[in-house]
PDB file of N, CA and C in Angstrom:
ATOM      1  N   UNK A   1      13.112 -27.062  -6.279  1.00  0.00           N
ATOM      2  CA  UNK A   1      12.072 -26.417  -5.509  1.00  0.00           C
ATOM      3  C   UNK A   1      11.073 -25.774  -6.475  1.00  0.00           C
ATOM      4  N   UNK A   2       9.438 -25.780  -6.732  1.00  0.00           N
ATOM      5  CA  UNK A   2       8.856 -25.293  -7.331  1.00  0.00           C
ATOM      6  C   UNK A   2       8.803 -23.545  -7.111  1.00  0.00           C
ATOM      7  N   UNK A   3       8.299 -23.104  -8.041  1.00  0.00           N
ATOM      8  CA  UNK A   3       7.889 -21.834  -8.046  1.00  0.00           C
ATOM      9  C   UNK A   3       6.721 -21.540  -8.166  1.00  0.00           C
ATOM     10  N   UNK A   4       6.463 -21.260  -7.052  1.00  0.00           N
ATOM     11  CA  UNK A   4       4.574 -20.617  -6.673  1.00  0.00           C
ATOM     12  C   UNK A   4       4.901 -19.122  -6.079  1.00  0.00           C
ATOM     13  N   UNK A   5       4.242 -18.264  -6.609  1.00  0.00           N
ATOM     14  CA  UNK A   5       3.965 -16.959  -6.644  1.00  0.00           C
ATOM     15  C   UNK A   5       3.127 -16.636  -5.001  1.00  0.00           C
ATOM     16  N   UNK A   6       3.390 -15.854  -4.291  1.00  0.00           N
ATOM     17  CA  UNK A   6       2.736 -15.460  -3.388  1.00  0.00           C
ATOM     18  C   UNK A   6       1.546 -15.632  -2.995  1.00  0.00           C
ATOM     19  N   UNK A   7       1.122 -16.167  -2.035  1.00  0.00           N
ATOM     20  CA  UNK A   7      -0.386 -15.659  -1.691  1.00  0.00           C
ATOM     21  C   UNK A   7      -0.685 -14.487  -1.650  1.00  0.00           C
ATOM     22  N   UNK A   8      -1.841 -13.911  -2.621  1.00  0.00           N
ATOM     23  CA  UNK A   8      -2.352 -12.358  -2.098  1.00  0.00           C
ATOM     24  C   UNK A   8      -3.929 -12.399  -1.397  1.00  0.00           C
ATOM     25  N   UNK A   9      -3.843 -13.368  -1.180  1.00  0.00           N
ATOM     26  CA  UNK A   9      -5.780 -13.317  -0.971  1.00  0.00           C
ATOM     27  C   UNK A   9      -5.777 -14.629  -0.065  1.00  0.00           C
ATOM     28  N   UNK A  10      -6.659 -14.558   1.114  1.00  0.00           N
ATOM     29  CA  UNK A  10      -6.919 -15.809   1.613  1.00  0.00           C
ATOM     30  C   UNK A  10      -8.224 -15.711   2.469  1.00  0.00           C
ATOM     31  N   UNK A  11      -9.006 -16.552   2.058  1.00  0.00           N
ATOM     32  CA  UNK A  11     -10.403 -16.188   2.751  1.00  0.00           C
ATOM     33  C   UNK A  11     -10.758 -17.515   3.264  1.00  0.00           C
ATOM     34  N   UNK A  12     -11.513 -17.467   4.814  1.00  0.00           N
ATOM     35  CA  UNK A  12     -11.513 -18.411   5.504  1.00  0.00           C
ATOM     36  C   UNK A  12     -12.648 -18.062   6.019  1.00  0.00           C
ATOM     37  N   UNK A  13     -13.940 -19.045   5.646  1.00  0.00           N
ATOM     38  CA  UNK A  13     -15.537 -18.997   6.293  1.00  0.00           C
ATOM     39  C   UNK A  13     -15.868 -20.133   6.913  1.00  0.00           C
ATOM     40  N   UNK A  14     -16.304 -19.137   8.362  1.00  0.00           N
ATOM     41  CA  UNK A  14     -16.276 -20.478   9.587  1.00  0.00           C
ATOM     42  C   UNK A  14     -18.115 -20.076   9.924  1.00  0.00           C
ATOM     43  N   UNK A  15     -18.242 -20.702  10.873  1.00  0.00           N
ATOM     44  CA  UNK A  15     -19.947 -20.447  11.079  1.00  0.00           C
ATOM     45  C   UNK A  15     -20.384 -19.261  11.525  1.00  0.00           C
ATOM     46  N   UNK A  16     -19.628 -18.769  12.476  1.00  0.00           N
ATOM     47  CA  UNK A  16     -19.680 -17.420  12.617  1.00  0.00           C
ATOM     48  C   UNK A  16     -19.312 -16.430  12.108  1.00  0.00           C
ATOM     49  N   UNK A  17     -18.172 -16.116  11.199  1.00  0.00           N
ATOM     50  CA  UNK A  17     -17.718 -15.167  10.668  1.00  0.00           C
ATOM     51  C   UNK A  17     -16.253 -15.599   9.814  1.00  0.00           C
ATOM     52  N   UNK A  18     -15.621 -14.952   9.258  1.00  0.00           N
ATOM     53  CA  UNK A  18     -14.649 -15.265   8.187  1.00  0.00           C
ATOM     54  C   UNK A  18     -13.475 -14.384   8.642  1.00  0.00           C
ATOM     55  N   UNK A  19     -12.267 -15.135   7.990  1.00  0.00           N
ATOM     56  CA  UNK A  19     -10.857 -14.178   8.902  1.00  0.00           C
ATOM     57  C   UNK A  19     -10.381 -14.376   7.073  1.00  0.00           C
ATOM     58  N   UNK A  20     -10.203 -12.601   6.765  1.00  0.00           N
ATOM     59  CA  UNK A  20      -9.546 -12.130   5.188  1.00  0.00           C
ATOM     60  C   UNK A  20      -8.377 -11.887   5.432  1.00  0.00           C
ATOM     61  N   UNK A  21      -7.143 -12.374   4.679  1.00  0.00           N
ATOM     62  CA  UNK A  21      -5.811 -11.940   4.357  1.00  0.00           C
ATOM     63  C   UNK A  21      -5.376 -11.256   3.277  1.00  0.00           C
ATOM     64  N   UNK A  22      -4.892 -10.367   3.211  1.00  0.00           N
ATOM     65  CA  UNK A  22      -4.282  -9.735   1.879  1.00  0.00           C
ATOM     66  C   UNK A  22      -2.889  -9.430   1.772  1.00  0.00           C
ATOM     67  N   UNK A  23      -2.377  -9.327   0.664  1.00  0.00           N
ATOM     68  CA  UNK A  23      -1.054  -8.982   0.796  1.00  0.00           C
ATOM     69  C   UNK A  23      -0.482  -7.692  -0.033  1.00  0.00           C
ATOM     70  N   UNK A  24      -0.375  -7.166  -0.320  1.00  0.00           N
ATOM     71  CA  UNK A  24       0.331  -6.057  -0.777  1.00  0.00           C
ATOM     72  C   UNK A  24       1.355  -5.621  -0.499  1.00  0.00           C
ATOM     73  N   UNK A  25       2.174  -5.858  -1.457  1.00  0.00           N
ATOM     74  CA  UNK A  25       4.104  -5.431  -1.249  1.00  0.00           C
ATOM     75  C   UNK A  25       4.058  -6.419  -0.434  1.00  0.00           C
ATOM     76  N   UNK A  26       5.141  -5.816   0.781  1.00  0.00           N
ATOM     77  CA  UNK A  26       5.553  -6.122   1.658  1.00  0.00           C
ATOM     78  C   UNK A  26       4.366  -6.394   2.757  1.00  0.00           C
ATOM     79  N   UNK A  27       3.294  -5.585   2.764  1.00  0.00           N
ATOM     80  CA  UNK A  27       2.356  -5.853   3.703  1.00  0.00           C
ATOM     81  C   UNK A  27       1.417  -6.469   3.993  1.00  0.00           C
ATOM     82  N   UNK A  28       0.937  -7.596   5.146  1.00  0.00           N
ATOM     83  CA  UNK A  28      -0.109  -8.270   4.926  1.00  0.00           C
ATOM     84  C   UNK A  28      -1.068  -8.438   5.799  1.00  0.00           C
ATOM     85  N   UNK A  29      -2.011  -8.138   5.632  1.00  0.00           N
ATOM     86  CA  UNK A  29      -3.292  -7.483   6.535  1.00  0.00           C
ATOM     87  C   UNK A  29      -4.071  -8.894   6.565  1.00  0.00           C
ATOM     88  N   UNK A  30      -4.764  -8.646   7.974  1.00  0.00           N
ATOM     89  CA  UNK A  30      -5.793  -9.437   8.293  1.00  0.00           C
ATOM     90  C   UNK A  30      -6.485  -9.127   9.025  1.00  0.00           C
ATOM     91  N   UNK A  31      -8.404  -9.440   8.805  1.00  0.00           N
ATOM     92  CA  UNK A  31      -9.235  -8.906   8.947  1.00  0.00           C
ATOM     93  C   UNK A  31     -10.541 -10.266   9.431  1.00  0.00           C
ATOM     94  N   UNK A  32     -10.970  -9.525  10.783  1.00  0.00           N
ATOM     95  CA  UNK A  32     -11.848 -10.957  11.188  1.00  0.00           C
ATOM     96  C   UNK A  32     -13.111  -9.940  11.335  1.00  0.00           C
ATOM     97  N   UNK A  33     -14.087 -10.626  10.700  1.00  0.00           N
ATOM     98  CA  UNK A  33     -15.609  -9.731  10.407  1.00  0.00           C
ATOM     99  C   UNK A  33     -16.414 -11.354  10.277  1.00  0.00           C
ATOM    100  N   UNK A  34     -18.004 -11.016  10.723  1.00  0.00           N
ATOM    101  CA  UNK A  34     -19.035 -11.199  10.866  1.00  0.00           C
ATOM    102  C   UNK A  34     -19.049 -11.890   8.693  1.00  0.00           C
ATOM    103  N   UNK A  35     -19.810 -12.503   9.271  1.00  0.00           N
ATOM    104  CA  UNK A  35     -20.599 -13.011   7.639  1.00  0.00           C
ATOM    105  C   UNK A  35     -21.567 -12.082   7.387  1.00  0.00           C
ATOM    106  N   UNK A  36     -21.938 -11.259   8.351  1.00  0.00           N
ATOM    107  CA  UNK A  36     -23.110  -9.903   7.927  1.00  0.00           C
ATOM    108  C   UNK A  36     -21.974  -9.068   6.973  1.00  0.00           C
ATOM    109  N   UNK A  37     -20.933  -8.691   7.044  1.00  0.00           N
ATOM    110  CA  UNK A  37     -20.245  -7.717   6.257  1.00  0.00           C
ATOM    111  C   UNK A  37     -19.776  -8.670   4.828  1.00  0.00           C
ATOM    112  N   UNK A  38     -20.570  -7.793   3.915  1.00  0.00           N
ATOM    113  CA  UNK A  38     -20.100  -7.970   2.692  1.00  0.00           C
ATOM    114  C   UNK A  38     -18.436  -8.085   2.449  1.00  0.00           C
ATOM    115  N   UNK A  39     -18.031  -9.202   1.291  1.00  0.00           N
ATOM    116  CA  UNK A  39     -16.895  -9.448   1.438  1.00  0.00           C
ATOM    117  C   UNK A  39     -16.511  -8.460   0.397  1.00  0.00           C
ATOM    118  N   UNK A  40     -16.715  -7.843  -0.373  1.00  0.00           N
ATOM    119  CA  UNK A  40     -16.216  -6.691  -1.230  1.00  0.00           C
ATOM    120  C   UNK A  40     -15.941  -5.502  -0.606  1.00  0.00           C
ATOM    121  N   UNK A  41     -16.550  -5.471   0.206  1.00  0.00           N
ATOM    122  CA  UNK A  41     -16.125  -4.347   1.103  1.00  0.00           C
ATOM    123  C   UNK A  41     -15.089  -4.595   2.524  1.00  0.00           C
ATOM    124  N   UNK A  42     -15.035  -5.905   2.873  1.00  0.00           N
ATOM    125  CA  UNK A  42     -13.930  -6.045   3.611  1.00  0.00           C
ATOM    126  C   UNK A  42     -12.526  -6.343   2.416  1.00  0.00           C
ATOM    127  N   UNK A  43     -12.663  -6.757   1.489  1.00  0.00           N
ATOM    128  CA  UNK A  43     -11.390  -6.864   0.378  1.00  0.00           C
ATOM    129  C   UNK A  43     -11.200  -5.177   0.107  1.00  0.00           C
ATOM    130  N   UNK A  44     -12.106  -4.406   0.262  1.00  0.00           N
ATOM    131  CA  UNK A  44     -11.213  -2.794  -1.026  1.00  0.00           C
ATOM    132  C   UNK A  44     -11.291  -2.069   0.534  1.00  0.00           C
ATOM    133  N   UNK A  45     -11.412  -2.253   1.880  1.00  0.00           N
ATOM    134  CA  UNK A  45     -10.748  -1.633   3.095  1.00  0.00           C
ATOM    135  C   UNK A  45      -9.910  -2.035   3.204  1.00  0.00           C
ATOM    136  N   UNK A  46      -9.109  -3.858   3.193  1.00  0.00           N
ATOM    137  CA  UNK A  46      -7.887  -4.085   3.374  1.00  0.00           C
ATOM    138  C   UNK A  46      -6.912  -3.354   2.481  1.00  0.00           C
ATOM    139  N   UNK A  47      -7.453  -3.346   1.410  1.00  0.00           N
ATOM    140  CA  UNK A  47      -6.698  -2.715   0.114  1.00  0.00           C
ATOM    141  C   UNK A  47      -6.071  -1.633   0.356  1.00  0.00           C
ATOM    142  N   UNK A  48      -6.949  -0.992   0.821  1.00  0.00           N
ATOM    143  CA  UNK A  48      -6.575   0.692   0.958  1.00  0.00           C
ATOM    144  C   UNK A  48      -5.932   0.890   1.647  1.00  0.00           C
ATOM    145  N   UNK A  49      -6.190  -0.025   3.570  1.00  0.00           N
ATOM    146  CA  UNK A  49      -5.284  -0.098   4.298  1.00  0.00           C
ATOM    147  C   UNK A  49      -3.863  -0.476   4.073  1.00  0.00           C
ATOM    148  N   UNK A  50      -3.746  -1.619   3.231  1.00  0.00           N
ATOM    149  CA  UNK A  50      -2.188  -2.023   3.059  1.00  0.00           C
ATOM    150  C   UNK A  50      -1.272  -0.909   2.437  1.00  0.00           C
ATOM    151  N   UNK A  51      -2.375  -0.661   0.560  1.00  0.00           N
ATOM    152  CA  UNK A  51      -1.520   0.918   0.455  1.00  0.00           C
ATOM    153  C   UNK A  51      -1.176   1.867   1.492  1.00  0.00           C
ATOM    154  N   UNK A  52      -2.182   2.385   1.935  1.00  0.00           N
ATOM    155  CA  UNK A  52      -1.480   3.440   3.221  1.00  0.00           C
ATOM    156  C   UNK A  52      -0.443   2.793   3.827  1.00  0.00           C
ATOM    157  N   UNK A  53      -0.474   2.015   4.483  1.00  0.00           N
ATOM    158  CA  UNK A  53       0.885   1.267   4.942  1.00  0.00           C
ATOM    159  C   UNK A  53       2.263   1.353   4.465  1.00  0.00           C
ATOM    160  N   UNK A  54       2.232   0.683   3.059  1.00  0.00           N
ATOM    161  CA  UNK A  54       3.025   0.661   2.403  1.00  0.00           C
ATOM    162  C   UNK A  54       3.929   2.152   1.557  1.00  0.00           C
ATOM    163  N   UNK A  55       2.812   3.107   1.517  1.00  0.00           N
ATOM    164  CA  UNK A  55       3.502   4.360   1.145  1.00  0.00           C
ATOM    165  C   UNK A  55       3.968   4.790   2.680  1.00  0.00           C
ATOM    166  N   UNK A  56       3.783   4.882   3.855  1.00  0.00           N
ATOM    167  CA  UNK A  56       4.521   5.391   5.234  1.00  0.00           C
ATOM    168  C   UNK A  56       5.682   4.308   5.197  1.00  0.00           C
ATOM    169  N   UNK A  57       6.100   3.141   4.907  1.00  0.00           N
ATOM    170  CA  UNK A  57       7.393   2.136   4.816  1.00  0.00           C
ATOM    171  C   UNK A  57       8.186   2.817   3.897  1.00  0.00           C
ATOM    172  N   UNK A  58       7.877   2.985   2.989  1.00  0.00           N
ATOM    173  CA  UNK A  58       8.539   3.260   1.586  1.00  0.00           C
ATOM    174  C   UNK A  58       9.627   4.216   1.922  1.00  0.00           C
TER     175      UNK A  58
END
């Protein structure tokens, strides 16, 4: 069986808008926004969100 490392990132752009995945730890967020929202700023809100998450699991 190969060894491939996790997905942490998955970005998917459709005509209307894009659906972001992230993963952190254990947690994995997803986020459906408009192509008007900058994608740097939907990547470091998931971010933050998963941390918070992940320190209330812990």
């Amino acid at each position: 069986m190969a060894k491939i490392d996790p997905i942490s990132e998955l970005i998917i752009e459709g005509e209307k808008g894009r659906v972001v995945a992230r993963s952190k730890g254990n947690v994995p967020v997803v986020a459906f926004r408009s192509n008007e929202t900058p994608l740097g700023v939907v990547k470091l809100e998931l971010e933050e969100f998963a941390e918070k998450i992940n320190k209330i699991i812990s």
